[in-house]
PDB file of N, CA and C in Angstrom:
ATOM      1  N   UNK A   1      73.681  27.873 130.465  1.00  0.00           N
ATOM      2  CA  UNK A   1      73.321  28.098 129.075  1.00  0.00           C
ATOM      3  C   UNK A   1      72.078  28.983 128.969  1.00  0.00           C
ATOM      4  N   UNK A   2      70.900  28.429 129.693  1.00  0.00           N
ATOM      5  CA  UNK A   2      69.510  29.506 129.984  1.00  0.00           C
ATOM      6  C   UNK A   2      70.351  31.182 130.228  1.00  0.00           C
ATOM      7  N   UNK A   3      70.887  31.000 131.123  1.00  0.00           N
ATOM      8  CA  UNK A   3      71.423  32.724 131.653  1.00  0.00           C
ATOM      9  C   UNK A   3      72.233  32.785 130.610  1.00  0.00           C
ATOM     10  N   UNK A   4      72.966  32.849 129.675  1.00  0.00           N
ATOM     11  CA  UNK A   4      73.250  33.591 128.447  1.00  0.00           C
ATOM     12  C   UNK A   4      72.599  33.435 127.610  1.00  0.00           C
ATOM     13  N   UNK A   5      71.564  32.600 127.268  1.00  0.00           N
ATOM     14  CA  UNK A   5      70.702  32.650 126.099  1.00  0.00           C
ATOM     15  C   UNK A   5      69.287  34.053 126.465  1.00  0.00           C
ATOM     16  N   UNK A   6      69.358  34.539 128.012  1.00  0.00           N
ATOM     17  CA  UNK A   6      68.603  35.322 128.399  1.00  0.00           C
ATOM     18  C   UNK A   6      69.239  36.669 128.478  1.00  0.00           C
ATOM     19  N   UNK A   7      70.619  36.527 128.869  1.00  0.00           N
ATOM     20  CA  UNK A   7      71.399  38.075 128.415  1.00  0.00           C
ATOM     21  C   UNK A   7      71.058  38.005 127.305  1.00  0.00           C
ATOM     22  N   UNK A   8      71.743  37.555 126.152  1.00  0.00           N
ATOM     23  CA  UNK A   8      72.124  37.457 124.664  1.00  0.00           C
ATOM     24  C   UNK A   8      70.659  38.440 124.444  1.00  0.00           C
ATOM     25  N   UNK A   9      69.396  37.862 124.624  1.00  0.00           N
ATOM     26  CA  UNK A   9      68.050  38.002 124.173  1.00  0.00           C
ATOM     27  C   UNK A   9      68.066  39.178 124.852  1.00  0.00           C
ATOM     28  N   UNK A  10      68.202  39.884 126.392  1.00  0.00           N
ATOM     29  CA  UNK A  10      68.076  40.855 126.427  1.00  0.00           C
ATOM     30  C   UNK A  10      69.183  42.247 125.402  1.00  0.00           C
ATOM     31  N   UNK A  11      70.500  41.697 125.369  1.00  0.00           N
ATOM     32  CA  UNK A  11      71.154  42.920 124.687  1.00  0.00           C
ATOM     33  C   UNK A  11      70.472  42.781 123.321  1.00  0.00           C
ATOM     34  N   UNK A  12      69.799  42.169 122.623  1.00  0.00           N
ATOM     35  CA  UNK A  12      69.575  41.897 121.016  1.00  0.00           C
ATOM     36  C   UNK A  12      68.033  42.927 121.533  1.00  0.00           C
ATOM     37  N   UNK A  13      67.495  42.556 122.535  1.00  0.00           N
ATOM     38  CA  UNK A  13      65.678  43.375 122.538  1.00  0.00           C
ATOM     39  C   UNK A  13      66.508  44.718 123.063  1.00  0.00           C
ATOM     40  N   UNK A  14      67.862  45.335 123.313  1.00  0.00           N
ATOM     41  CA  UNK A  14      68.188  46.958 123.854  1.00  0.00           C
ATOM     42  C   UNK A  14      68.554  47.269 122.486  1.00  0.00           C
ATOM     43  N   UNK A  15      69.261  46.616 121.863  1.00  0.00           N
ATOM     44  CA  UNK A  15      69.738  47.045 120.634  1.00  0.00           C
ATOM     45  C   UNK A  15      68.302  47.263 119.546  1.00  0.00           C
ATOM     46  N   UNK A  16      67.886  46.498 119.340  1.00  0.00           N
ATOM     47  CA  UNK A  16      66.415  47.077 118.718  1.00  0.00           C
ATOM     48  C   UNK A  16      65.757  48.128 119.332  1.00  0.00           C
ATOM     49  N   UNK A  17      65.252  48.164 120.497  1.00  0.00           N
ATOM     50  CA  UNK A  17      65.172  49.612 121.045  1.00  0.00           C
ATOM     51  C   UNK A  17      65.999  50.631 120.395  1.00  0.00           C
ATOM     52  N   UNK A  18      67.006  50.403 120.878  1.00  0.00           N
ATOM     53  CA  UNK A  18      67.843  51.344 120.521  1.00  0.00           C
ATOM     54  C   UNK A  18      68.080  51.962 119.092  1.00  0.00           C
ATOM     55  N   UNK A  19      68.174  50.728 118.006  1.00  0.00           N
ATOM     56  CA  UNK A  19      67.850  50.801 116.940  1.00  0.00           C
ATOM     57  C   UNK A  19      66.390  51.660 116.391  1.00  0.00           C
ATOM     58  N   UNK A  20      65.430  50.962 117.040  1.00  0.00           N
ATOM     59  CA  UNK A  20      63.919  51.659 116.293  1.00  0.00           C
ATOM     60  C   UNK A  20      64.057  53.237 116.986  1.00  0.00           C
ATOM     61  N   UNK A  21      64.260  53.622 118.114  1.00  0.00           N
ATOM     62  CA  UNK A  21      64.724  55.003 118.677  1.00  0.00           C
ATOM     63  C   UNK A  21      64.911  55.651 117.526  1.00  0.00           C
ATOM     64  N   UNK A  22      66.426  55.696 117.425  1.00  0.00           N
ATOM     65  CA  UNK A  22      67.270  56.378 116.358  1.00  0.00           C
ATOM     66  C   UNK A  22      66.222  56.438 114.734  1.00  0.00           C
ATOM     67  N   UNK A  23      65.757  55.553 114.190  1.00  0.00           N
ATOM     68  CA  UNK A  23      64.896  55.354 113.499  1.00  0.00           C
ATOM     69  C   UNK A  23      63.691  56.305 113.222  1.00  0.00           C
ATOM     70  N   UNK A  24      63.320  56.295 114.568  1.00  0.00           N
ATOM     71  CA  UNK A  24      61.682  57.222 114.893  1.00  0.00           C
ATOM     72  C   UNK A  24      62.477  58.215 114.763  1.00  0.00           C
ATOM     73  N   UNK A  25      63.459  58.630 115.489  1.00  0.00           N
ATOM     74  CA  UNK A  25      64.148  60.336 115.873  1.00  0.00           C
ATOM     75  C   UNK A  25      64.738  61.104 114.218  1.00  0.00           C
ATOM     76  N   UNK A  26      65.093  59.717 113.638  1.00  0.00           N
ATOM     77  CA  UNK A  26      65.853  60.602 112.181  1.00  0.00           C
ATOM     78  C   UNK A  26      64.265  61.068 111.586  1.00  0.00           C
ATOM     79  N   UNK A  27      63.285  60.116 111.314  1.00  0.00           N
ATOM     80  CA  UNK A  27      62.318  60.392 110.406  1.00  0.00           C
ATOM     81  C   UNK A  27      61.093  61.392 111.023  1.00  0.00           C
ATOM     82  N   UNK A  28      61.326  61.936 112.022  1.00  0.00           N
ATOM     83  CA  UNK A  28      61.108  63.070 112.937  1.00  0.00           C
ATOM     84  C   UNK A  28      61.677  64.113 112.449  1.00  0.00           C
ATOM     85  N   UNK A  29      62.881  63.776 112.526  1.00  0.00           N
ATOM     86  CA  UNK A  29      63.625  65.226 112.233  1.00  0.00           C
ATOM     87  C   UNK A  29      63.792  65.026 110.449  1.00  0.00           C
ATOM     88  N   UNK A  30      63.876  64.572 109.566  1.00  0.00           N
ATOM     89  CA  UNK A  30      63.380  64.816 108.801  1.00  0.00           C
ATOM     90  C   UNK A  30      62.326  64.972 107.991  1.00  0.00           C
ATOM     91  N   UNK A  31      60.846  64.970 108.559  1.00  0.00           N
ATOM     92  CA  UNK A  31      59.768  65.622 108.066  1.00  0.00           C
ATOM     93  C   UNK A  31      59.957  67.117 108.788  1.00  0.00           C
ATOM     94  N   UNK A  32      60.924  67.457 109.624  1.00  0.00           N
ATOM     95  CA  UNK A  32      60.901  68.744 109.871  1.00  0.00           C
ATOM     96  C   UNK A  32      61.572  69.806 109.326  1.00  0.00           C
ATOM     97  N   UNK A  33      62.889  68.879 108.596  1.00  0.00           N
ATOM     98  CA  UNK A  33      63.572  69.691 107.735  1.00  0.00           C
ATOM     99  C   UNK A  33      63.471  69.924 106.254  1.00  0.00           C
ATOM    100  N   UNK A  34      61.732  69.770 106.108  1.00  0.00           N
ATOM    101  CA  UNK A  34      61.459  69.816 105.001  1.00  0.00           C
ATOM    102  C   UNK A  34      62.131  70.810 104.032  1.00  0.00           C
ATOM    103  N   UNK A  35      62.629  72.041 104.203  1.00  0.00           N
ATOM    104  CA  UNK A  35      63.227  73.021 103.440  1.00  0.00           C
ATOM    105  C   UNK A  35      64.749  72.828 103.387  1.00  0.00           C
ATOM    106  N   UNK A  36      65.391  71.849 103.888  1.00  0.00           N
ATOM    107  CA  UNK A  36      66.705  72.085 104.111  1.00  0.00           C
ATOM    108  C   UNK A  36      66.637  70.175 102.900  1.00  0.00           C
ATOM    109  N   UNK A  37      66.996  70.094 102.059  1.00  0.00           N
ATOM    110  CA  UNK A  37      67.117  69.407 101.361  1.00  0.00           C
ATOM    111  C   UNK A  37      68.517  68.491 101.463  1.00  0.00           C
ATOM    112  N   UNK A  38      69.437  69.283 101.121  1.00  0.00           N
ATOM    113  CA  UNK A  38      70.347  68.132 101.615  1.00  0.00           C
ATOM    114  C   UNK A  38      70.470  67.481 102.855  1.00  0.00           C
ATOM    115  N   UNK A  39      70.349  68.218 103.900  1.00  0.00           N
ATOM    116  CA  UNK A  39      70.554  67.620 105.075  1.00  0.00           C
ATOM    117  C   UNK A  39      69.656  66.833 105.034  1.00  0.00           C
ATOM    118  N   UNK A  40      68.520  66.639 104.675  1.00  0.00           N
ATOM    119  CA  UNK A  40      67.276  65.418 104.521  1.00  0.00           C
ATOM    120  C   UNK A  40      68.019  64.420 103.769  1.00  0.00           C
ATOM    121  N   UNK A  41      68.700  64.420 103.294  1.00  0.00           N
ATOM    122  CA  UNK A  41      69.345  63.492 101.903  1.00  0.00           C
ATOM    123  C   UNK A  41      70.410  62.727 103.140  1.00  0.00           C
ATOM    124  N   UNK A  42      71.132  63.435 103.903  1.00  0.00           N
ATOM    125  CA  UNK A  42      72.202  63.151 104.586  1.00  0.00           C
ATOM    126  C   UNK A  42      71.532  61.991 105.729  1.00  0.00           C
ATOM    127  N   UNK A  43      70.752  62.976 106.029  1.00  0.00           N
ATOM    128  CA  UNK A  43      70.597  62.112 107.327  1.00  0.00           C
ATOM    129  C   UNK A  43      69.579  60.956 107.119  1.00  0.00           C
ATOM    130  N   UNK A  44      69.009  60.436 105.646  1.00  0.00           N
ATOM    131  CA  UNK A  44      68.222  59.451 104.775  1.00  0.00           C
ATOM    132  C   UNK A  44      69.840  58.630 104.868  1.00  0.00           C
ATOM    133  N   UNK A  45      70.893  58.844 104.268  1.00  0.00           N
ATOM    134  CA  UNK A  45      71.885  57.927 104.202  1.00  0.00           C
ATOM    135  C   UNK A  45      72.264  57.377 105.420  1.00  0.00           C
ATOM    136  N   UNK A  46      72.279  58.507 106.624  1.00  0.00           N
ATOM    137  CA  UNK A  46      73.231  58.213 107.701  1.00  0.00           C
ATOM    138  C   UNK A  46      72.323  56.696 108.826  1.00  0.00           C
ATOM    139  N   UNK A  47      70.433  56.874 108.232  1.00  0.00           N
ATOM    140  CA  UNK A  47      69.828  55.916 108.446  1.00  0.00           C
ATOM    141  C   UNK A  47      68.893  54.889 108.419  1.00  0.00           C
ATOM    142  N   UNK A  48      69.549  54.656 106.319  1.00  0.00           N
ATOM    143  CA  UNK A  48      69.147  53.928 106.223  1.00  0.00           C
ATOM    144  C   UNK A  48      69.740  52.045 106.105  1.00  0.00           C
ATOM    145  N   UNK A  49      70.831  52.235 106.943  1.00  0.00           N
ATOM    146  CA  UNK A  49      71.749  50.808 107.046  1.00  0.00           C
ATOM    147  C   UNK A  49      70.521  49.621 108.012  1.00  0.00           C
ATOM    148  N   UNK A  50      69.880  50.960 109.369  1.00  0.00           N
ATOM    149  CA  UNK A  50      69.230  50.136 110.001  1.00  0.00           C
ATOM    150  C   UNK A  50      68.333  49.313 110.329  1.00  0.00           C
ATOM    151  N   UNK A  51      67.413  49.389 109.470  1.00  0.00           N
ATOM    152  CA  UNK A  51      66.486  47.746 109.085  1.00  0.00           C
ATOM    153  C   UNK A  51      67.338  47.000 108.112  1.00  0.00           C
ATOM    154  N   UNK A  52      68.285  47.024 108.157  1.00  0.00           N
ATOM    155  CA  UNK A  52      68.958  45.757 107.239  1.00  0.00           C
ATOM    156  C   UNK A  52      69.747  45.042 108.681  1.00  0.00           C
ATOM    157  N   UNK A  53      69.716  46.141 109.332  1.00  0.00           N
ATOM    158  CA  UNK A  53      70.936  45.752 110.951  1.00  0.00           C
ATOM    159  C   UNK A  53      69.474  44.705 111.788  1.00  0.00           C
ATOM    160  N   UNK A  54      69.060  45.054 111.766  1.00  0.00           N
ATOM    161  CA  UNK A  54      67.996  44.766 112.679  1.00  0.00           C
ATOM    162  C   UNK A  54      67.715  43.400 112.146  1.00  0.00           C
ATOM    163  N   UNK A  55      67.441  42.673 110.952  1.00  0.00           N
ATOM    164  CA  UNK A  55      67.088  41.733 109.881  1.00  0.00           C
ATOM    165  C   UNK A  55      68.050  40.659 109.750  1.00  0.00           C
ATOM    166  N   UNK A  56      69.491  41.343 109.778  1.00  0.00           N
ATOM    167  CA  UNK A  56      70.427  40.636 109.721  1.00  0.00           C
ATOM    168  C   UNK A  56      71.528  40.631 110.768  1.00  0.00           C
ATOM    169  N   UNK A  57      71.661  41.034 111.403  1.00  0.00           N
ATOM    170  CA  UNK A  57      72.669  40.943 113.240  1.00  0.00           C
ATOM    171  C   UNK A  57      73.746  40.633 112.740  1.00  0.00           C
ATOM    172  N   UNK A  58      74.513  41.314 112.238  1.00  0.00           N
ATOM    173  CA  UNK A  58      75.897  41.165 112.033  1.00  0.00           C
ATOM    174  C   UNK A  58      76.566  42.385 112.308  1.00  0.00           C
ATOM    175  N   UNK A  59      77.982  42.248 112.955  1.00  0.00           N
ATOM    176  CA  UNK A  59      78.510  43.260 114.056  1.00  0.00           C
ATOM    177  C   UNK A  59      79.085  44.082 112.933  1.00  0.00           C
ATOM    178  N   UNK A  60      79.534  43.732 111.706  1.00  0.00           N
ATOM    179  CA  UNK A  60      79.911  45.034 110.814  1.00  0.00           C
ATOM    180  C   UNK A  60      78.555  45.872 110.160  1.00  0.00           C
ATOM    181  N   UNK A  61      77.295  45.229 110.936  1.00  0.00           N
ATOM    182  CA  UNK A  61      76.593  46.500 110.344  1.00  0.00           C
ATOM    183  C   UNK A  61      76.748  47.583 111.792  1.00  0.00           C
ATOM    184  N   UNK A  62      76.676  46.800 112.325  1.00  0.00           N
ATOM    185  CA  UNK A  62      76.818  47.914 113.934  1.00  0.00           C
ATOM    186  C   UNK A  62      77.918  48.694 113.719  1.00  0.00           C
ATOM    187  N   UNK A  63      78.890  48.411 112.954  1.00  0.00           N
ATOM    188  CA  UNK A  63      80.100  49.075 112.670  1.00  0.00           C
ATOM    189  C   UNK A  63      79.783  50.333 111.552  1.00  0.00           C
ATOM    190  N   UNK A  64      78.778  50.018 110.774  1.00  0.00           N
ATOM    191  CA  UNK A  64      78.609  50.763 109.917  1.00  0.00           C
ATOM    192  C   UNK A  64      77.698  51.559 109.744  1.00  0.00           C
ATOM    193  N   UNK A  65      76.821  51.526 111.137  1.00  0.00           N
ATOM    194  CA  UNK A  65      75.700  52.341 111.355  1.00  0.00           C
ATOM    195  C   UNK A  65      76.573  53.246 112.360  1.00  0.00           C
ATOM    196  N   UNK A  66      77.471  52.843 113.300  1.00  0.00           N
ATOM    197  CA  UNK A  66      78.342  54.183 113.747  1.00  0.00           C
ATOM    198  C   UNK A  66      78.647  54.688 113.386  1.00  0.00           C
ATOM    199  N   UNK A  67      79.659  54.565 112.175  1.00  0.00           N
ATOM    200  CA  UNK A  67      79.962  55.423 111.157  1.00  0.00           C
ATOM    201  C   UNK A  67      79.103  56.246 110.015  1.00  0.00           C
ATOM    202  N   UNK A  68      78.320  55.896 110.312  1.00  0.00           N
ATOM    203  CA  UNK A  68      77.490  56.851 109.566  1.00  0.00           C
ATOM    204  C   UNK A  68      77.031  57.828 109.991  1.00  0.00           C
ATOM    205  N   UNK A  69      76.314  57.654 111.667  1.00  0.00           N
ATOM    206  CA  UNK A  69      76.152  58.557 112.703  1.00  0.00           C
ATOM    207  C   UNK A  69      76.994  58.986 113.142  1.00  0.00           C
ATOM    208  N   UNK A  70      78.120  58.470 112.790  1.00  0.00           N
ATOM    209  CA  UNK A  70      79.400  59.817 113.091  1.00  0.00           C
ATOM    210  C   UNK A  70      79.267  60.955 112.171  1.00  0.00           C
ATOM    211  N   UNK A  71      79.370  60.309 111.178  1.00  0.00           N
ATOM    212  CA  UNK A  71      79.684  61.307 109.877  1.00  0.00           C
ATOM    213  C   UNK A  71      78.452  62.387 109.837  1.00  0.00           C
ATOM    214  N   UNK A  72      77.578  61.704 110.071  1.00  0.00           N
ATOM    215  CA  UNK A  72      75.795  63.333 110.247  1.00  0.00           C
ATOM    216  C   UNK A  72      76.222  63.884 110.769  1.00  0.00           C
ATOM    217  N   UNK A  73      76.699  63.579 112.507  1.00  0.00           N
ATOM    218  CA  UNK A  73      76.496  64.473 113.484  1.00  0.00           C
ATOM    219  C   UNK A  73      78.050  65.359 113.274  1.00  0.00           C
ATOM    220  N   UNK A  74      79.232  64.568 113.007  1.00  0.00           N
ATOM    221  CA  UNK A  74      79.956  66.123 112.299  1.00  0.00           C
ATOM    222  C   UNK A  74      79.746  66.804 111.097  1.00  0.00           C
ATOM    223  N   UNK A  75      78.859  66.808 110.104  1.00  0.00           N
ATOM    224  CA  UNK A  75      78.033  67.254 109.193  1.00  0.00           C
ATOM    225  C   UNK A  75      77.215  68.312 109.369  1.00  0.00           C
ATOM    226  N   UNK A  76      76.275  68.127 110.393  1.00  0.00           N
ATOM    227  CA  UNK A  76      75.186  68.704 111.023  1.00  0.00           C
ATOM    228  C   UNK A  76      75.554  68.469 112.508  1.00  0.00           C
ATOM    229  N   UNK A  77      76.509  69.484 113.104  1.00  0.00           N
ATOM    230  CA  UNK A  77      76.157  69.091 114.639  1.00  0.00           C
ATOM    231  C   UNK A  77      75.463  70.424 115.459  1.00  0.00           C
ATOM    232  N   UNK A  78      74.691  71.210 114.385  1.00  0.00           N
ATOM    233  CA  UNK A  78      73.370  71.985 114.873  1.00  0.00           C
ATOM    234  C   UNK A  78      72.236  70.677 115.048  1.00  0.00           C
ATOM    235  N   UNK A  79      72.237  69.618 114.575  1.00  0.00           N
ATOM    236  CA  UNK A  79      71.021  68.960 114.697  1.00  0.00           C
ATOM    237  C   UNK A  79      70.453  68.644 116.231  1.00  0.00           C
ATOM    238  N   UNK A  80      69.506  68.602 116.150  1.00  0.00           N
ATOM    239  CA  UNK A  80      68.935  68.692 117.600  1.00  0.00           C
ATOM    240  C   UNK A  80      68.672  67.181 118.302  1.00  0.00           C
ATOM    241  N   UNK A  81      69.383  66.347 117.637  1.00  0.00           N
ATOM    242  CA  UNK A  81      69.224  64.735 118.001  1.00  0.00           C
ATOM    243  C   UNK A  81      70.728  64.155 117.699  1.00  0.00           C
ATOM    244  N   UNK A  82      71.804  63.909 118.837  1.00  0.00           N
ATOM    245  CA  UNK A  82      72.600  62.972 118.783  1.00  0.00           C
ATOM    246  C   UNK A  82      72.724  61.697 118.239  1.00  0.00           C
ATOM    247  N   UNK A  83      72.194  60.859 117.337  1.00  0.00           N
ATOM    248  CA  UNK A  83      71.931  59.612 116.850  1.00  0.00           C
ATOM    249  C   UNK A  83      72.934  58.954 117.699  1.00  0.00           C
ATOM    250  N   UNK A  84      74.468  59.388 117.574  1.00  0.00           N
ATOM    251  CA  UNK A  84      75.196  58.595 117.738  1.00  0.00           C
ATOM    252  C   UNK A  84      75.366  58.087 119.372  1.00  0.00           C
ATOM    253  N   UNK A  85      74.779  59.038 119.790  1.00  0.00           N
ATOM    254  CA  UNK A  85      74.332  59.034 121.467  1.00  0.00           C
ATOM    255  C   UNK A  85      73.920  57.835 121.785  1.00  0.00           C
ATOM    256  N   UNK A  86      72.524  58.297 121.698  1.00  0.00           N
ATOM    257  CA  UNK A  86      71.114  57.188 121.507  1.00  0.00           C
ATOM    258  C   UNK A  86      71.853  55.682 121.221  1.00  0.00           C
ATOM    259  N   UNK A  87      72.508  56.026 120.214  1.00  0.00           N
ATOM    260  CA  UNK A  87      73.067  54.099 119.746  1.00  0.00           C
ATOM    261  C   UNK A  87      74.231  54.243 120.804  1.00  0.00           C
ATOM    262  N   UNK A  88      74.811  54.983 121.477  1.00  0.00           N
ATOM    263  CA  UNK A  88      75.462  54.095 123.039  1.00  0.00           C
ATOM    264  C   UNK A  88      75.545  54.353 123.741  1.00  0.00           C
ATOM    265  N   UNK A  89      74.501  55.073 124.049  1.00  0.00           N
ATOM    266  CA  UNK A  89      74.038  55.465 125.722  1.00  0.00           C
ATOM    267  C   UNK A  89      73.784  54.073 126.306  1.00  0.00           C
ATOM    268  N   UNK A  90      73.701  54.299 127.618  1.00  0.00           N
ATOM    269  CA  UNK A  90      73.829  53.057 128.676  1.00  0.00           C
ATOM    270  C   UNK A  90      72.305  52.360 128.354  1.00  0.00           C
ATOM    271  N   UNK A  91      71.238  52.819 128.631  1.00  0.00           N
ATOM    272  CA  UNK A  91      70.318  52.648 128.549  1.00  0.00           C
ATOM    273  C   UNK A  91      69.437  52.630 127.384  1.00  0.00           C
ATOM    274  N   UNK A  92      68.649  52.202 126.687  1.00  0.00           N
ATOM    275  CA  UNK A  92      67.975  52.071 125.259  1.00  0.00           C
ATOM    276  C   UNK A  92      67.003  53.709 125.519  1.00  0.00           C
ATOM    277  N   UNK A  93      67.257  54.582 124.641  1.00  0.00           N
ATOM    278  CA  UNK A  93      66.219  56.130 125.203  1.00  0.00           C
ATOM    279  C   UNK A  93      64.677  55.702 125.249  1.00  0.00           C
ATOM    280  N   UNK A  94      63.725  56.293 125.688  1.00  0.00           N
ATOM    281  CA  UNK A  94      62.405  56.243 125.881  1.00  0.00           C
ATOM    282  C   UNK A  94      62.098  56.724 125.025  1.00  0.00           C
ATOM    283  N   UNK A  95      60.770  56.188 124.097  1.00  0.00           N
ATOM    284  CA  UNK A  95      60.298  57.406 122.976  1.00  0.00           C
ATOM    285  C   UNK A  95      59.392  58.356 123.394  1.00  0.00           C
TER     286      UNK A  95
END
């Protein structure tokens, strides 16, 4: 019971990583796209599901924060940050 209550706790502390990542990286890249207005608008939608994910751990928000980072990155796939990567790459990215 200890050894899955210690996985469990580690995938929930990668997924927050992973989560605050994506987080830091959108609001990065949008103070940079200050002139490009919609795409600031876009990629404000594509992340803002994730402090509600983080708050509340339920697997249809994980469902619905992919889909959203789907939908940017074929939107904008000049953008210089994969979101959808980052949320499932093997490893949680480094900031």
């Amino acid at each position: 019971m200890q050894e899955r209550r210690n996985k469990g706790t580690s995938l929930r502390d990668e997924l927050d990583r992973r989560l605050l990542f994506i987080l830091h990286r959108g609001l990065v890249e949008a103070r940079n796209l200050s002139q490009l207005h919609m795409q600031i608008s876009e990629l404000a939608d594509a992340l803002e599901l994730i402090p509600s994910c983080l708050d509340r751990r339920q697997d249809a928000d994980l469902d619905a924060i992919r889909f959203s980072l789907t939908k940017y990155r074929e939107r904008f796939p000049e953008s210089p940050h994969d979101y959808l990567q980052y949320f499932e790459s093997e490893a949680p990215p480094a900031f």
